[in-house]
N, C-alpha and C. Protein backbone atom coordinates (compact mmCIF):
# COMPACT_ATOMS: atom_id res chain seq x y z
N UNK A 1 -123.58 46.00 63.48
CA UNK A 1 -124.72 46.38 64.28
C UNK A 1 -124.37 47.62 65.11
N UNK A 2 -125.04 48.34 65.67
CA UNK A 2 -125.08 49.94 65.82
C UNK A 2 -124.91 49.34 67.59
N UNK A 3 -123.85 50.15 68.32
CA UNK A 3 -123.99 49.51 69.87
C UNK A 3 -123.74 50.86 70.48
N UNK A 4 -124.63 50.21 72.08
CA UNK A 4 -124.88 51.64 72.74
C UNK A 4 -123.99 51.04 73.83
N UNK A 5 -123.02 51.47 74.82
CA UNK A 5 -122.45 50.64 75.59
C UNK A 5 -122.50 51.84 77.08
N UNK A 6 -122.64 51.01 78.38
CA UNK A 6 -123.20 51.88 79.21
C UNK A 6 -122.10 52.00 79.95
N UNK A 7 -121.45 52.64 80.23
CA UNK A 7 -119.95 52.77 81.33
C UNK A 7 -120.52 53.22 82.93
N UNK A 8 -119.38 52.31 83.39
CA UNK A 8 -119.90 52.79 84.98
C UNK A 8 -119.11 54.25 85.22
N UNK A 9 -119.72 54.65 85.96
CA UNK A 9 -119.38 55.68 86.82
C UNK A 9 -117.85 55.26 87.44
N UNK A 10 -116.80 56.60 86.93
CA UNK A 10 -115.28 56.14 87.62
C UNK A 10 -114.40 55.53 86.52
N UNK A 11 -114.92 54.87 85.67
CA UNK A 11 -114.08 54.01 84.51
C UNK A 11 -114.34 54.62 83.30
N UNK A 12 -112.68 54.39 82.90
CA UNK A 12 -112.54 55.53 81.49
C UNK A 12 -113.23 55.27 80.42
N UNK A 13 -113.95 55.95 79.66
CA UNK A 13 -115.17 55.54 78.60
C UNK A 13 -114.15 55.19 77.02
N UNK A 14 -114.63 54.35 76.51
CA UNK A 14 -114.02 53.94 75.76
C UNK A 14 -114.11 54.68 74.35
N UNK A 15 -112.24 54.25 73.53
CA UNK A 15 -112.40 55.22 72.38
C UNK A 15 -112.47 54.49 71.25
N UNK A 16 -113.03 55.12 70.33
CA UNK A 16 -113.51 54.03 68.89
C UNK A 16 -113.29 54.82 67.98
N UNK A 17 -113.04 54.73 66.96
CA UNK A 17 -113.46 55.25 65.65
C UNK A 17 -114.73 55.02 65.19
N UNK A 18 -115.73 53.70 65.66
CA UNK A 18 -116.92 53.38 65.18
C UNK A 18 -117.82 54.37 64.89
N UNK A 19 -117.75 54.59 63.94
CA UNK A 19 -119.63 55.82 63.76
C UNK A 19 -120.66 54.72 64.29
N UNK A 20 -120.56 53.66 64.42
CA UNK A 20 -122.21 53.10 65.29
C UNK A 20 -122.11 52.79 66.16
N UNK A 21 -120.74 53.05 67.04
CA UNK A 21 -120.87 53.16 68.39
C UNK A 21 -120.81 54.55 69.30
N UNK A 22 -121.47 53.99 70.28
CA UNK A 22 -121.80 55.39 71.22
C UNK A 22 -121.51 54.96 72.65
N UNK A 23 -121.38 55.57 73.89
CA UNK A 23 -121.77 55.47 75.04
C UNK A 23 -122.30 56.54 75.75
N UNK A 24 -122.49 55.80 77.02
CA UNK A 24 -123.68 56.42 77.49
C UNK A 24 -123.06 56.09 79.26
N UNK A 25 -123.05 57.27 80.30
CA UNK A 25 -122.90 56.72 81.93
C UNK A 25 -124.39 57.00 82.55
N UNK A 26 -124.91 55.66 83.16
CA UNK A 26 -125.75 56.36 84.11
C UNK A 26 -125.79 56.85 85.08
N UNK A 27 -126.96 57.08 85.73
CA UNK A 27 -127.98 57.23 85.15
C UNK A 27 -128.24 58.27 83.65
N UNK A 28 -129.16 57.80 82.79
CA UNK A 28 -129.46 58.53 81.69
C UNK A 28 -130.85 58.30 81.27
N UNK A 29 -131.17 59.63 81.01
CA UNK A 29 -132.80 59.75 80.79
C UNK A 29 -133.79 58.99 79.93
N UNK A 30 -134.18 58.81 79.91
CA UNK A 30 -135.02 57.94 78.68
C UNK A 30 -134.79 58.83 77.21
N UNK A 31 -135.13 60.18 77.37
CA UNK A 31 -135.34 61.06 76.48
C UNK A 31 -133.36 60.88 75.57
N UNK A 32 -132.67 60.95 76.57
CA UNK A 32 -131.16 61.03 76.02
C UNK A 32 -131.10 59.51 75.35
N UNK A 33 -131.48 58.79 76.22
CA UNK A 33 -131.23 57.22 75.51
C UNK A 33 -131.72 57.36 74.34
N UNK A 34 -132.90 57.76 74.19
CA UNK A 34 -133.98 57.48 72.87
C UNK A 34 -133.36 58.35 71.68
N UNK A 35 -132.43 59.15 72.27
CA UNK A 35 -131.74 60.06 71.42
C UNK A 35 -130.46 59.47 70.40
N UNK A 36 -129.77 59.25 71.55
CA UNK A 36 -128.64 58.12 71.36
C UNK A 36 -129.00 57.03 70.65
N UNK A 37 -129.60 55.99 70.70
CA UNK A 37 -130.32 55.29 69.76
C UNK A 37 -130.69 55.71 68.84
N UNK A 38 -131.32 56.95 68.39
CA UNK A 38 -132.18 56.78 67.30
C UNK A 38 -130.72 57.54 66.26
N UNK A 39 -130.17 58.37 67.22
CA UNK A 39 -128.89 58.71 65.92
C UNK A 39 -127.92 57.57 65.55
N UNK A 40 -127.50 56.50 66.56
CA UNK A 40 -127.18 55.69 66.46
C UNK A 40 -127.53 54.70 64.93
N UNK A 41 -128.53 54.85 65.12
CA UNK A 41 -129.38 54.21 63.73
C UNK A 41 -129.44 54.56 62.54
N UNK A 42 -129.66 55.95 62.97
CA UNK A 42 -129.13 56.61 61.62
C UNK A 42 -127.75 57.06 60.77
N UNK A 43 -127.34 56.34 61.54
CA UNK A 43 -125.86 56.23 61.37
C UNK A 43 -125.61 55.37 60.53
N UNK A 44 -126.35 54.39 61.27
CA UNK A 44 -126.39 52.97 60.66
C UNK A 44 -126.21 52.53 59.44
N UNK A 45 -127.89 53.35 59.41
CA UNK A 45 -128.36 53.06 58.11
C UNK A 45 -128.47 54.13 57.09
N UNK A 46 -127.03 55.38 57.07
CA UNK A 46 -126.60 55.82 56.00
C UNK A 46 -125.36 55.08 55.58
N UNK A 47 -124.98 54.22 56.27
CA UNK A 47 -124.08 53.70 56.10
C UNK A 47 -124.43 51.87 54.89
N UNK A 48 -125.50 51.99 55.11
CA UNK A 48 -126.44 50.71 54.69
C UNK A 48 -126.87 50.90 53.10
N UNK A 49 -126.18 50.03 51.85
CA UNK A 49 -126.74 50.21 50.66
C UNK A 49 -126.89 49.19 49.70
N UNK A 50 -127.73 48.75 49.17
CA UNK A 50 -128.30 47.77 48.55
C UNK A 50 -127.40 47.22 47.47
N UNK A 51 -127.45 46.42 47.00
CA UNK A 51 -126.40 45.60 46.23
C UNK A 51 -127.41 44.95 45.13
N UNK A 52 -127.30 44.63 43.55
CA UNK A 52 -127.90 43.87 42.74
C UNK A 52 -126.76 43.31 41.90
N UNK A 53 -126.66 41.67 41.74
CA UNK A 53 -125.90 41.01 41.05
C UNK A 53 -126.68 40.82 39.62
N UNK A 54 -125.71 40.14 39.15
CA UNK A 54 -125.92 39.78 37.20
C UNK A 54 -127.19 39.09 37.11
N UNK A 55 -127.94 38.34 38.15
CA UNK A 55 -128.72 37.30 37.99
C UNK A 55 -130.24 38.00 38.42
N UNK A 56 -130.02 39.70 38.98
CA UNK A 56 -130.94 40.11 39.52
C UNK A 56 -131.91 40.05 40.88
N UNK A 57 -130.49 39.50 41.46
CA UNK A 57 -130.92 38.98 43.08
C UNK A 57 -130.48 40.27 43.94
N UNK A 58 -131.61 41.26 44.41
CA UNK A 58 -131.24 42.79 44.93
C UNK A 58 -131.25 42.08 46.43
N UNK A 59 -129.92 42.51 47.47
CA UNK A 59 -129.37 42.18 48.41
C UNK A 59 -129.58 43.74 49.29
N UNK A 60 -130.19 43.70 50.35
CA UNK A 60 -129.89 44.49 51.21
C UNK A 60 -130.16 44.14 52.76
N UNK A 61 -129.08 44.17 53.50
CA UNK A 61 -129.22 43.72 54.46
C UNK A 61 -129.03 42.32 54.72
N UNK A 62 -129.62 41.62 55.21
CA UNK A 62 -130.13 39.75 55.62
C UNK A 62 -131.16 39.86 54.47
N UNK A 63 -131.53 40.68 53.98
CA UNK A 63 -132.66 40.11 52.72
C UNK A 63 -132.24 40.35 51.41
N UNK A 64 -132.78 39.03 50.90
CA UNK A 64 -132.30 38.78 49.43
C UNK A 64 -133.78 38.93 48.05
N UNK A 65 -133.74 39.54 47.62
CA UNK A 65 -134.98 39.11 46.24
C UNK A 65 -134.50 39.37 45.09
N UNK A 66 -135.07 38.19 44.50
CA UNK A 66 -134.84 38.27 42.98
C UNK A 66 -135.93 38.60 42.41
N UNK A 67 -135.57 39.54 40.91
CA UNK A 67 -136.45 40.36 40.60
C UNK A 67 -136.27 39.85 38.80
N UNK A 68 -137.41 40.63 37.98
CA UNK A 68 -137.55 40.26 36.83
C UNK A 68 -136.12 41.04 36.08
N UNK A 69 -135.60 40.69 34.91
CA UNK A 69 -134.60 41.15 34.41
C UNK A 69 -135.13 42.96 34.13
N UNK A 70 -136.31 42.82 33.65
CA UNK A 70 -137.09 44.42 33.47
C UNK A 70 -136.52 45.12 34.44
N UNK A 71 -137.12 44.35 35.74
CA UNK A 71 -137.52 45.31 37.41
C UNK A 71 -135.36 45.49 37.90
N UNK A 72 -134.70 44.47 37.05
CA UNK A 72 -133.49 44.34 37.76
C UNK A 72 -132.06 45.48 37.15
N UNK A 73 -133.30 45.43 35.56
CA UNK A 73 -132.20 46.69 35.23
C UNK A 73 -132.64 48.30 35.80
N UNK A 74 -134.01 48.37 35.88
CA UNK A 74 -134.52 49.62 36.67
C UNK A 74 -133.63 49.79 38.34
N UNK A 75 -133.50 48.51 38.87
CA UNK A 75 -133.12 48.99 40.03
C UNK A 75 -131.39 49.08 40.37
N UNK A 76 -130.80 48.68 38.90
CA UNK A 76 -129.48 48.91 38.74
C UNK A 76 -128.79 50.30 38.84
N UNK A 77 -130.05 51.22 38.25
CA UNK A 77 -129.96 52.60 38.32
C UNK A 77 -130.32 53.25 39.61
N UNK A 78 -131.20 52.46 40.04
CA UNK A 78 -131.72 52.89 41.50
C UNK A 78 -130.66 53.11 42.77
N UNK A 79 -129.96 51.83 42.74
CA UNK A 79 -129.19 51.04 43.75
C UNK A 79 -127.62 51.76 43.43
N UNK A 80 -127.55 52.07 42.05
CA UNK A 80 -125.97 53.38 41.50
C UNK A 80 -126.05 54.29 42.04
N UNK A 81 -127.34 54.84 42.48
CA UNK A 81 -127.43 56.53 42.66
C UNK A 81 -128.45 56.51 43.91
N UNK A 82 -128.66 55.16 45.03
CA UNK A 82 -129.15 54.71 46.05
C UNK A 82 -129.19 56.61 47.02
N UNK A 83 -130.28 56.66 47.24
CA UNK A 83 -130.45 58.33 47.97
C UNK A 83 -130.35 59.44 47.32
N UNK A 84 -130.25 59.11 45.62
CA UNK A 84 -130.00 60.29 45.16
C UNK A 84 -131.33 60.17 43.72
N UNK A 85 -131.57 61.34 43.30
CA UNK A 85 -132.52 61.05 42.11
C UNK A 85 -131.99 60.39 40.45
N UNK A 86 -132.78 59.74 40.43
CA UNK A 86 -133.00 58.66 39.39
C UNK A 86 -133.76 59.98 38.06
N UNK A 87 -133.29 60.25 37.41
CA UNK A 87 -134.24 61.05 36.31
C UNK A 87 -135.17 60.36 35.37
N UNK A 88 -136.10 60.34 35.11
CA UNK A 88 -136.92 59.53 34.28
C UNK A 88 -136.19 59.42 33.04
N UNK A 89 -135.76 60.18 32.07
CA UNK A 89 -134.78 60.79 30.81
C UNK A 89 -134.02 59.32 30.98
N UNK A 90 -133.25 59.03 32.15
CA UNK A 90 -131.86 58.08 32.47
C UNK A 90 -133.18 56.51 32.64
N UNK A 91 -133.74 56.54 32.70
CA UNK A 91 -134.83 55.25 32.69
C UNK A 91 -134.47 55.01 30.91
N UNK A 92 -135.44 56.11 30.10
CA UNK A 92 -135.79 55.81 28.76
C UNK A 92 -134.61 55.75 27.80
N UNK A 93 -133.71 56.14 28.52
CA UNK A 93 -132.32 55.78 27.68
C UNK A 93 -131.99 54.67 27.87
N UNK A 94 -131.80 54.08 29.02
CA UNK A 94 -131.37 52.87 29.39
C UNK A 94 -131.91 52.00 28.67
N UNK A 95 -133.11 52.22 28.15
CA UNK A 95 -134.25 50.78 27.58
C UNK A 95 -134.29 51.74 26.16
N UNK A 96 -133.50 52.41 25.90
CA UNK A 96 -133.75 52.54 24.13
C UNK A 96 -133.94 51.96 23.21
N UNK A 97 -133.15 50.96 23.60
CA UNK A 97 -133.13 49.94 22.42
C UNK A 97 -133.55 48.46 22.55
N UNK A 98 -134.54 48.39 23.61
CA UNK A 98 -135.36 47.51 23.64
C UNK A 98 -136.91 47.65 22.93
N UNK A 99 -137.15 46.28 22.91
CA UNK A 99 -138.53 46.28 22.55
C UNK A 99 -139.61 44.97 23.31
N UNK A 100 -140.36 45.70 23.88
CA UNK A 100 -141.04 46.87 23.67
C UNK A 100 -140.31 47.75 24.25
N UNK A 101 -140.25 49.19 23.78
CA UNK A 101 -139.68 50.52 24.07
C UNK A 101 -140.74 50.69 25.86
N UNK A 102 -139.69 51.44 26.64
CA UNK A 102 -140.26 51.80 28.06
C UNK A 102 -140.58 53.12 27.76
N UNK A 103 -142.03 53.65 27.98
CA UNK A 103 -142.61 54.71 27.98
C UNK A 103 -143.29 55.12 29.29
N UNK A 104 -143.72 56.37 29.66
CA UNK A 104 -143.63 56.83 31.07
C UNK A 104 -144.46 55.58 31.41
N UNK A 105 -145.79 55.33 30.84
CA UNK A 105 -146.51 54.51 31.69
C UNK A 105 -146.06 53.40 32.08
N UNK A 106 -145.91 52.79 31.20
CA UNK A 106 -145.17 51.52 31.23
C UNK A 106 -143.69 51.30 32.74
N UNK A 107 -143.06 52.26 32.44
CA UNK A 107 -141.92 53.11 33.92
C UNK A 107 -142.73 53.28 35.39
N UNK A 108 -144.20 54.13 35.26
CA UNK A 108 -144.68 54.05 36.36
C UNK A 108 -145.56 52.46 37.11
N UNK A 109 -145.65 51.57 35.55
CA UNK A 109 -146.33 50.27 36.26
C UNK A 109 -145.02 49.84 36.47
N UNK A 110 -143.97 49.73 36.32
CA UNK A 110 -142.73 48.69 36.79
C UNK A 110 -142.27 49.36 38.16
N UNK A 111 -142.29 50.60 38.24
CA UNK A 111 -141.61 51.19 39.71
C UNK A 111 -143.22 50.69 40.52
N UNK A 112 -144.57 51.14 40.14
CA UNK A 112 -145.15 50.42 40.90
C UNK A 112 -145.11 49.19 42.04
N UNK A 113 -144.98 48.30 40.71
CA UNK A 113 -145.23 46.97 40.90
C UNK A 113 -143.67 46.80 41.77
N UNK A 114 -142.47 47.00 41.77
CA UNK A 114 -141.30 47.40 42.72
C UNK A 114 -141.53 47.71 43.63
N UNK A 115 -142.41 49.16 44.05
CA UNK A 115 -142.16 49.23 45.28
C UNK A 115 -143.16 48.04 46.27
N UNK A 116 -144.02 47.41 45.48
CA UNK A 116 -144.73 46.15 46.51
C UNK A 116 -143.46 45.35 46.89
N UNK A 117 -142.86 44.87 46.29
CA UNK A 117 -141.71 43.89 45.60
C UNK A 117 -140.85 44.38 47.46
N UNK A 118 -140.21 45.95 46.90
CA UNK A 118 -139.55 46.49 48.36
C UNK A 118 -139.64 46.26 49.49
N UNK A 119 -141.07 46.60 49.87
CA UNK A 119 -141.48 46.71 51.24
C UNK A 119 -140.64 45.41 52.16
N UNK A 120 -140.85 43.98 51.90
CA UNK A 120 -140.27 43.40 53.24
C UNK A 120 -138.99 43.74 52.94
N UNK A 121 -137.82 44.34 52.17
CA UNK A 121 -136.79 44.82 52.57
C UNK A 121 -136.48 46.05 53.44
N UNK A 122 -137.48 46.55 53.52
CA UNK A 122 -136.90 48.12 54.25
C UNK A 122 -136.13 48.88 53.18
N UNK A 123 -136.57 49.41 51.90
CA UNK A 123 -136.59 49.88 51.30
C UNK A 123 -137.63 50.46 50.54
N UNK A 124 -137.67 52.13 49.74
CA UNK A 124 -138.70 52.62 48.96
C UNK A 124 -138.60 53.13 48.01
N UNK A 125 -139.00 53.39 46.81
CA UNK A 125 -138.90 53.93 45.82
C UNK A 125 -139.50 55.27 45.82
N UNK A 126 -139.09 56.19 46.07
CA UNK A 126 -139.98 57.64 46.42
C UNK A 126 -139.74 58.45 45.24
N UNK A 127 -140.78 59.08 45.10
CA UNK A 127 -141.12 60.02 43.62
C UNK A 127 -140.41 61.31 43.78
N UNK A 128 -139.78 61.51 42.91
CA UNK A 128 -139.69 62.76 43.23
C UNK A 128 -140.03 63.67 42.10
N UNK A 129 -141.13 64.66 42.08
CA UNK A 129 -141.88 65.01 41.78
C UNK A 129 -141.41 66.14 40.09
N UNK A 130 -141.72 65.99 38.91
CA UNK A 130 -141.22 66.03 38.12
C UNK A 130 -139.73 65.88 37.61
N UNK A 131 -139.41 64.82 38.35
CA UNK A 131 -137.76 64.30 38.14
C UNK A 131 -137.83 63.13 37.74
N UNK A 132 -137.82 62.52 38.83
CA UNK A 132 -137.88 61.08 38.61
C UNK A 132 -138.03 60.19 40.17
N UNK A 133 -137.14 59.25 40.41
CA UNK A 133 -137.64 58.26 41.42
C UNK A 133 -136.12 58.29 42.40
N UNK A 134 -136.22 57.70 43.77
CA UNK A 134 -135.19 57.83 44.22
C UNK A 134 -135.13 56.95 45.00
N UNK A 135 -134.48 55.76 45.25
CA UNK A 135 -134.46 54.68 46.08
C UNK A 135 -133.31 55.10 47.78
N UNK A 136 -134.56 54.99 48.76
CA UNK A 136 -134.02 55.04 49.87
C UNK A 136 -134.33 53.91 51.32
N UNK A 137 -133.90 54.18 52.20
CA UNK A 137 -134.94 53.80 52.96
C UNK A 137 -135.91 53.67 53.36
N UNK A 138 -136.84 52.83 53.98
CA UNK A 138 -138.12 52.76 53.68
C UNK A 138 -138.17 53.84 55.42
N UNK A 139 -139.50 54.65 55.17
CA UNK A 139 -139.41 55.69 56.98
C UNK A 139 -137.95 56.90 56.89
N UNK A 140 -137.16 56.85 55.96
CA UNK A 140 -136.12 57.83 55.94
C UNK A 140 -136.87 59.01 55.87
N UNK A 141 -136.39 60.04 56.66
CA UNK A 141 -137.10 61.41 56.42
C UNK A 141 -136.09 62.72 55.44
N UNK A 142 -135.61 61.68 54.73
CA UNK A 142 -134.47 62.17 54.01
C UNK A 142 -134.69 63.15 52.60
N UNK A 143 -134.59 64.53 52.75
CA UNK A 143 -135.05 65.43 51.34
C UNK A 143 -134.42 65.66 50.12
N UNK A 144 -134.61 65.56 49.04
CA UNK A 144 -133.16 65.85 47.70
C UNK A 144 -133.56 67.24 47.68
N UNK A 145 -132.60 68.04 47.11
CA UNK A 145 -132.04 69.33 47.38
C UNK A 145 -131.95 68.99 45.69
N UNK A 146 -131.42 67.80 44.70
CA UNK A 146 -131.02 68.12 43.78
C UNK A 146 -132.30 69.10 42.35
């Protein structure tokens, strides 16, 4: 958990290696607190990445869901390359040799129907726009460059 710790005035502030810890002496502004916190968090939660076992139970955080074997191999790729883009190309390979064969539409109703699936995790499936899909945080204001 990400900690803000407030030192008195006079006493030596403490040293960490923690990236999610911070301190803070007061008095301190609301504006600095809200600051401190919110990088705090984001600290956090680059540090924060989703997990999927053999059985298709996607783990992130305190929350657990199990997903269809379809939805569990899509998010195998998701959760490998978690913040980074997913290429559609790396979808239709993956399912080559299934049948029925995964074709775009078919790709956009399963990431669909996923990202409902997401939401109470705090996670999203975000498009990225003639590429493919990119699993991040859900509210991340996070851009691919790739």
């Amino acid at each position: 958990m990400p900690r803000l710790l407030v030192v008195e005035g006079g006493a030596l502030p403490p040293i960490s290696n923690d990236p999610v810890e911070d301190w803070v002496r007061p008095p301190v502004s609301c504006d600095d607190l809200q600051t401190r916190v919110r990088a705090l968090q984001n600290r956090f939660n680059s540090r924060r990445a989703p997990s999927i076992d053999s059985t298709g139970t996607l783990t992130f955080g305190r929350h657990t869901l199990t997903i269809s074997s379809t939805q569990a191999e899509l998010m195998r790729l998701l959760v490998e390359r978690f913040g980074k883009v997913v290429y559609r190309v790396e979808f239709m390979q993956r399912f080559e040799n299934r049948t029925p064969a995964l074709n775009r539409n078919s790709l956009d109703l399963h990431i669909m129907r996923l990202r409902r699936r997401l939401l109470p995790l705090d996670l999203s499936i975000r498009t990225v726009w003639g590429r493919g899909y990119m699993l991040d945080h859900a509210g991340s204001d996070r851009t691919e460059n790739a």
